[in-house]
Protein backbone atom coordinates (compact mmCIF):
# COMPACT_ATOMS: atom_id res chain seq x y z
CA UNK A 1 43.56 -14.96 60.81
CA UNK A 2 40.08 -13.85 59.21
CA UNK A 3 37.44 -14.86 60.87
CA UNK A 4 33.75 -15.34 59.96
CA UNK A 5 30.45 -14.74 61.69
CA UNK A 6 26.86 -15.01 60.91
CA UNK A 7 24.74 -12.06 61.51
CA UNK A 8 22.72 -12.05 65.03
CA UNK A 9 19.84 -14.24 65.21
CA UNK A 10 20.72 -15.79 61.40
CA UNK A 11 21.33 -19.40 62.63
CA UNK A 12 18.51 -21.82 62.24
CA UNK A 13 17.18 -23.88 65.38
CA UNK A 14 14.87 -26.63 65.27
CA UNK A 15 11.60 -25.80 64.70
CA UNK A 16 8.16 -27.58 65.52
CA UNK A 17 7.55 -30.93 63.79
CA UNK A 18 3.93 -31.38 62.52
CA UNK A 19 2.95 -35.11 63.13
CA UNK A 20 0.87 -36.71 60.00
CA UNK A 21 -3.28 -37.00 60.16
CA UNK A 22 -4.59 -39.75 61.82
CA UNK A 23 -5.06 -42.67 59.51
CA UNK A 24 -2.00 -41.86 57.26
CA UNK A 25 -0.56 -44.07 55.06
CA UNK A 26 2.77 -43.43 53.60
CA UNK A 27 4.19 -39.94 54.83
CA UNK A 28 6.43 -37.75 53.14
CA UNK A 29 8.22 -35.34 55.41
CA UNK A 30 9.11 -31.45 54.44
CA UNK A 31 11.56 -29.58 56.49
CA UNK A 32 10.69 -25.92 55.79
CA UNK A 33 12.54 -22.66 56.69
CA UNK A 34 10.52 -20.23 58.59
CA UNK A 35 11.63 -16.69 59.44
CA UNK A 36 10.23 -13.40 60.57
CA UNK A 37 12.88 -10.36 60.75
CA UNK A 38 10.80 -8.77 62.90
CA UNK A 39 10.07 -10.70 65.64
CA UNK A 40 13.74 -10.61 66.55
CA UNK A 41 13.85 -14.57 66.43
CA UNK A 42 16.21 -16.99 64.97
CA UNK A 43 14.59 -18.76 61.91
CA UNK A 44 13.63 -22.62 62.49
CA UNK A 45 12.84 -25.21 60.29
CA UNK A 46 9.46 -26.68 60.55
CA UNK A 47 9.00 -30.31 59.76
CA UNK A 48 5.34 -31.31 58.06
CA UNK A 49 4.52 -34.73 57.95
CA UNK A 50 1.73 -35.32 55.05
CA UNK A 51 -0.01 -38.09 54.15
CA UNK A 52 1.49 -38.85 50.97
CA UNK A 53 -2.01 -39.73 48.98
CA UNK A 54 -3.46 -36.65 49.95
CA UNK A 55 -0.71 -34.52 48.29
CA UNK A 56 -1.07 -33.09 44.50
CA UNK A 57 1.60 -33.40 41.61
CA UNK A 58 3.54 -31.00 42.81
CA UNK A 59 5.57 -28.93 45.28
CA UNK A 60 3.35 -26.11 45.28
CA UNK A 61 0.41 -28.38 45.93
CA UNK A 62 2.00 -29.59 49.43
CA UNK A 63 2.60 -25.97 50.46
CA UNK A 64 -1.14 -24.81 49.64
CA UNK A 65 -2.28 -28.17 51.51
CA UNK A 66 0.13 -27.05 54.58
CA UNK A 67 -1.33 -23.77 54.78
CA UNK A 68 -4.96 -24.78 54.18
CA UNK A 69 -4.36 -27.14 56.77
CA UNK A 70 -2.06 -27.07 58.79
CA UNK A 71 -0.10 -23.90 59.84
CA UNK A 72 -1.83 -20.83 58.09
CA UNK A 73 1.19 -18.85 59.29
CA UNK A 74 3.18 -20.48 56.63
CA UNK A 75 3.89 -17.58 54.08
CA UNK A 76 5.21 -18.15 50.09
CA UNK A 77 4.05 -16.46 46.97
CA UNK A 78 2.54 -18.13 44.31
CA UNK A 79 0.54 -16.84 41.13
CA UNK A 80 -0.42 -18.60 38.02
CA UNK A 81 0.77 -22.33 38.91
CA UNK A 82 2.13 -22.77 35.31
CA UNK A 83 5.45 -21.78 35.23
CA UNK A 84 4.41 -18.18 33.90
CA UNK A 85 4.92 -15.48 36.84
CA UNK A 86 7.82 -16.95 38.24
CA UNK A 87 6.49 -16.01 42.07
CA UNK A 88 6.85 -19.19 43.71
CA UNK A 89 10.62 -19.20 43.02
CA UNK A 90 12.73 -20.85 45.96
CA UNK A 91 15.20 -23.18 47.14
CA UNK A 92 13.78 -26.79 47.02
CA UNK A 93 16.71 -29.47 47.71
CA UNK A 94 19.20 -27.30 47.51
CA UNK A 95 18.25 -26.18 43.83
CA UNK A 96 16.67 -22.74 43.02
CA UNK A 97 13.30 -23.49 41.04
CA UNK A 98 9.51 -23.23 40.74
CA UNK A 99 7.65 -24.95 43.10
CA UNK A 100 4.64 -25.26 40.89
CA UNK A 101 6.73 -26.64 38.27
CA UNK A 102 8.21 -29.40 40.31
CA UNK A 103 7.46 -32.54 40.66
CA UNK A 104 7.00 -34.45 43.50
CA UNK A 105 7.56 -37.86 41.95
CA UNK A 106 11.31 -36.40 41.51
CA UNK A 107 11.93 -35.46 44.81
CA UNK A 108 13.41 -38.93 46.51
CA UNK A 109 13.08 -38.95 50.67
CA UNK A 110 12.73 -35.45 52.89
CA UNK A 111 11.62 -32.29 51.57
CA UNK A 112 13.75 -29.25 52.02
CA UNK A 113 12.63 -25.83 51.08
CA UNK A 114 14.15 -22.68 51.86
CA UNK A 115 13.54 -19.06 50.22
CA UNK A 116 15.93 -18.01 47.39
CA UNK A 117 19.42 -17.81 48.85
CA UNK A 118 21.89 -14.69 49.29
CA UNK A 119 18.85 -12.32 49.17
CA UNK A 120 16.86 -10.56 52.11
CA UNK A 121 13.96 -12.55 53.69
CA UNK A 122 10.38 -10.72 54.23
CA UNK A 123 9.07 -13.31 55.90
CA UNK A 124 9.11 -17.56 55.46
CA UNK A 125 9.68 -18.46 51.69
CA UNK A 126 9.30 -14.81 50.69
CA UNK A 127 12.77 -13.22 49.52
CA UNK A 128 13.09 -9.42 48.98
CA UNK A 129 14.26 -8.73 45.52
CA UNK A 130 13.77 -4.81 45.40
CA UNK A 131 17.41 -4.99 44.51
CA UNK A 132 16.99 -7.40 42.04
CA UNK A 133 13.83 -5.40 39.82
CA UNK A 134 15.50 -2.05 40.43
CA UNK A 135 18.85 -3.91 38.35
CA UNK A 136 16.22 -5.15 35.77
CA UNK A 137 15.05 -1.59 35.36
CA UNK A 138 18.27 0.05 35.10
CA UNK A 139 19.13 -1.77 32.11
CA UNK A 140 15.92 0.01 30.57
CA UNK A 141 13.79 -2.65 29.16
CA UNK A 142 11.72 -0.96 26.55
CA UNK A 143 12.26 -0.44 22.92
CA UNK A 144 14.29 2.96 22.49
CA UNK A 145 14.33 4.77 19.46
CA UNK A 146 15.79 7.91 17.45
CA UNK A 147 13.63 7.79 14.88
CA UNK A 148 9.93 8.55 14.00
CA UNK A 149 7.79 5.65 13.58
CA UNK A 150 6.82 4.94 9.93
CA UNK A 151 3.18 6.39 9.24
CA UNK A 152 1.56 3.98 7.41
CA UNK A 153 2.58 0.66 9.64
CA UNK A 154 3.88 -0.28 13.08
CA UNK A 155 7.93 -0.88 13.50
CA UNK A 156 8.91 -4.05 12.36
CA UNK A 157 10.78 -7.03 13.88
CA UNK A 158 13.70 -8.26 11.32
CA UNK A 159 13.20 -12.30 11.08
CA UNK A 160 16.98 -12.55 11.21
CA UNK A 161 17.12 -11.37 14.56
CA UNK A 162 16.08 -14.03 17.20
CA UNK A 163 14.99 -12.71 20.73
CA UNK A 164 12.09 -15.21 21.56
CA UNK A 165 14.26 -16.83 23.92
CA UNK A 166 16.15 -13.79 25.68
CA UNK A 167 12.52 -12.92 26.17
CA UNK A 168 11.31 -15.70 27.33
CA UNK A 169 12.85 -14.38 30.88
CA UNK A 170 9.89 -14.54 33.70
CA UNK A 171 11.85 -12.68 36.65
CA UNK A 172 11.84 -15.75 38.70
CA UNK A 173 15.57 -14.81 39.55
CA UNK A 174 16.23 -18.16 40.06
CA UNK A 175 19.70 -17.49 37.82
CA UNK A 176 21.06 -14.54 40.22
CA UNK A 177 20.33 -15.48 43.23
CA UNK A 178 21.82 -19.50 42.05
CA UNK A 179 25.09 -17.17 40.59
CA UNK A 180 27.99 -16.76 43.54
CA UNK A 181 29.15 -13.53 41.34
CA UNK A 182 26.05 -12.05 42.40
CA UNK A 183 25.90 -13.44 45.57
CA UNK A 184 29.09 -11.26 46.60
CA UNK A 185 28.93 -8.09 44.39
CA UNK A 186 25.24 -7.89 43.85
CA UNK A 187 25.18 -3.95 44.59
CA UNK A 188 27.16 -3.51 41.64
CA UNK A 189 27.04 -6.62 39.60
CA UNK A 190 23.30 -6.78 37.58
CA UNK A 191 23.12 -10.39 37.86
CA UNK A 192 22.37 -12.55 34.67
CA UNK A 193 18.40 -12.03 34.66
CA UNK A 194 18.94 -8.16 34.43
CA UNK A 195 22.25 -8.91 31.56
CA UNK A 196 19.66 -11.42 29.65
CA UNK A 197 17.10 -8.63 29.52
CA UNK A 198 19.44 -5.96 28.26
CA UNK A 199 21.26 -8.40 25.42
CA UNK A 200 16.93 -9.04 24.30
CA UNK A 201 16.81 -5.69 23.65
CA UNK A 202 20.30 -4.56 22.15
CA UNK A 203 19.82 -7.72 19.67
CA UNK A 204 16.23 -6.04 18.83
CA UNK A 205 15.97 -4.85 15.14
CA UNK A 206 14.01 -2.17 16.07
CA UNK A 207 16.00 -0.73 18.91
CA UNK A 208 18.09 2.05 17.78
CA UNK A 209 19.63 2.45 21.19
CA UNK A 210 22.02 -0.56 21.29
CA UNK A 211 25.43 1.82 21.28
CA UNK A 212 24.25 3.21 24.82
CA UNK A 213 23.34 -0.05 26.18
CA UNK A 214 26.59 -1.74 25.15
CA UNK A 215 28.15 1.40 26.53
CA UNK A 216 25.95 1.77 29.91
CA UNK A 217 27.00 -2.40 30.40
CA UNK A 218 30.83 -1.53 29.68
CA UNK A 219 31.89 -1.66 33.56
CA UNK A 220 33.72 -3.97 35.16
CA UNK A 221 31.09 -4.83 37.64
CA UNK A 222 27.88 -4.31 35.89
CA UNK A 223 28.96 -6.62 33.41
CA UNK A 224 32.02 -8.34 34.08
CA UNK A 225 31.58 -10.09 37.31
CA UNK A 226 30.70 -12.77 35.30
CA UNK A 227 33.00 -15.92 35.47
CA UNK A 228 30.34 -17.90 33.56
CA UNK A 229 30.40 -20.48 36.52
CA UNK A 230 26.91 -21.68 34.16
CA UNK A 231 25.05 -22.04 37.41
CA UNK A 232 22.13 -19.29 35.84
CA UNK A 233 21.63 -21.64 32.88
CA UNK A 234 21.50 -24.65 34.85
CA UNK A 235 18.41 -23.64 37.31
CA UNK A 236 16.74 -21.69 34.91
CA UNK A 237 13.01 -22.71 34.79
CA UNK A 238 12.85 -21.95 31.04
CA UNK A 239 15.43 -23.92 29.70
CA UNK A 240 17.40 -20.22 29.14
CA UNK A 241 21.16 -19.48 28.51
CA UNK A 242 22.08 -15.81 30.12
CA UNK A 243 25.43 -17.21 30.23
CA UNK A 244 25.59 -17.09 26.29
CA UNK A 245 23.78 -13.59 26.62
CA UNK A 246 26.04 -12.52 28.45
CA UNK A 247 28.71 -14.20 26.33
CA UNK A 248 27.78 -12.28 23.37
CA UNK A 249 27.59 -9.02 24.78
CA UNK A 250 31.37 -9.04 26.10
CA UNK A 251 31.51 -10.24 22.53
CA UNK A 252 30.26 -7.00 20.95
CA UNK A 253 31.96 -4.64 23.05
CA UNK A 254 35.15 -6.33 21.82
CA UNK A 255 34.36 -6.58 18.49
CA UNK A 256 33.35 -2.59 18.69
CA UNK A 257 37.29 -2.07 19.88
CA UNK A 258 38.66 -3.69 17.28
């Protein structure tokens, strides 16, 4: 009979709960997962107890408040606060997304935020994804060509092709670390961020390297570990599909058989 075991010191304990200011109103509570690898701890979950009026629109706001104010300890990264960067990806309810992105108003009861799941933790909120950018660089996202540029103007994007959307992609990696493909082969598997960014650029007009790619992504990890489960599309902050990216590149490799 197999049997399963959690790494040493992996299990979450209760944490310390952070009572609300004096003079609080209504109070919304956020259970947050704190960790440092180092300190050869198990993580806890810390509760903070805000005062509900003194919190901004969104997630992000109630973080920056708890750190400002209440445990500067508290590490997360955040950026641009727009939805742009993609650094304050994490776990919030149970659902990979941006915590400057989401609203508070549709978060019902207790707070739960953890760091991005299935991936390394540096410390708090902060996942390691070396793994993840060294996949997104492997599938060589830059425009490749054979060819000398014309002289007289810059290379040209055909209007037929449409990759606005595939490169809409901010690295957030909400979609591979939400995909349980990548959660179990992600050494070999490149996740759907990294299979988004390579179908941008072998749909590219202008790329004249779209044989390799389609022949670098023929593997039957690298590419097909998919199962199109759909979970990358559904978290993905920008509305994306790598799902039907990766769809259509399984799609050209056939059609390049037949």
């Amino acid at each position: 009979m197999a049997e399963f075991r959690l790494p040493a010191n992996s299990r979450p304990v209760k944490g310390i709960t952070h009572p609300p200011p004096a003079g609080a109103g209504a109070v919304r509570s956020f259970r947050i997962y704190r960790f440092a690898p180092d300190s050869g701890q198990n993580p806890r979950i810390d509760t903070f107890r805000l005062d509900a009026k003194s919190i901004g629109p969104m997630v992000l706001d109630a973080l920056i408040q708890i750190k400002s104010v209440v445990d500067s300890s508290l590490t997360f990264r955040r950026s641009c606060r727009e939805g742009i960067c993609g650094s304050c990806a994490m776990n919030i309810n149970g659902i990979n997304r941006l915590a400057c992105t989401t609203s508070m108003q549709d978060l019902s009861g207790e707070v739960r935020i953890y760091p991005l799941p299935h991936v390394p933790v540096v410390k708090d909120l902060v996942p390691d994804l070396t793994n993840f950018y060294a996949q997104y660089a492997a599938v060589k996202p830059w425009l490749q060509t054979h060819t000398a540029a014309p002289p007289d103007r810059e290379r040209l994007q055909s209007k037929q092709e449409k990759i606005d959307r595939p490169a809409g992609c901010i690295l957030c990696a909400c979609c591979s670390t939400g995909c349980p493909s990548y959660w179990w082969n992600s050494e070999r598997f490149l996740g759907p961020a990294a299979l988004l960014a390579a179908y941008r650029w072998i749909i590219d007009s202008r790329d004249e390297a779209s044989g390799e790619r389609l022949d670098e992504l023929n593997d039957p990890f690298r590419l097909y570990r998919c199962h199109t489960i759909m979970n990358c599309t559904d978290v993905c902050p920008k509305d994306l599909n790598p799902a039907l990216a990766i769809a259509e590149i399984k799609k050209m490799l056939v059609e390049r058989q037949g």
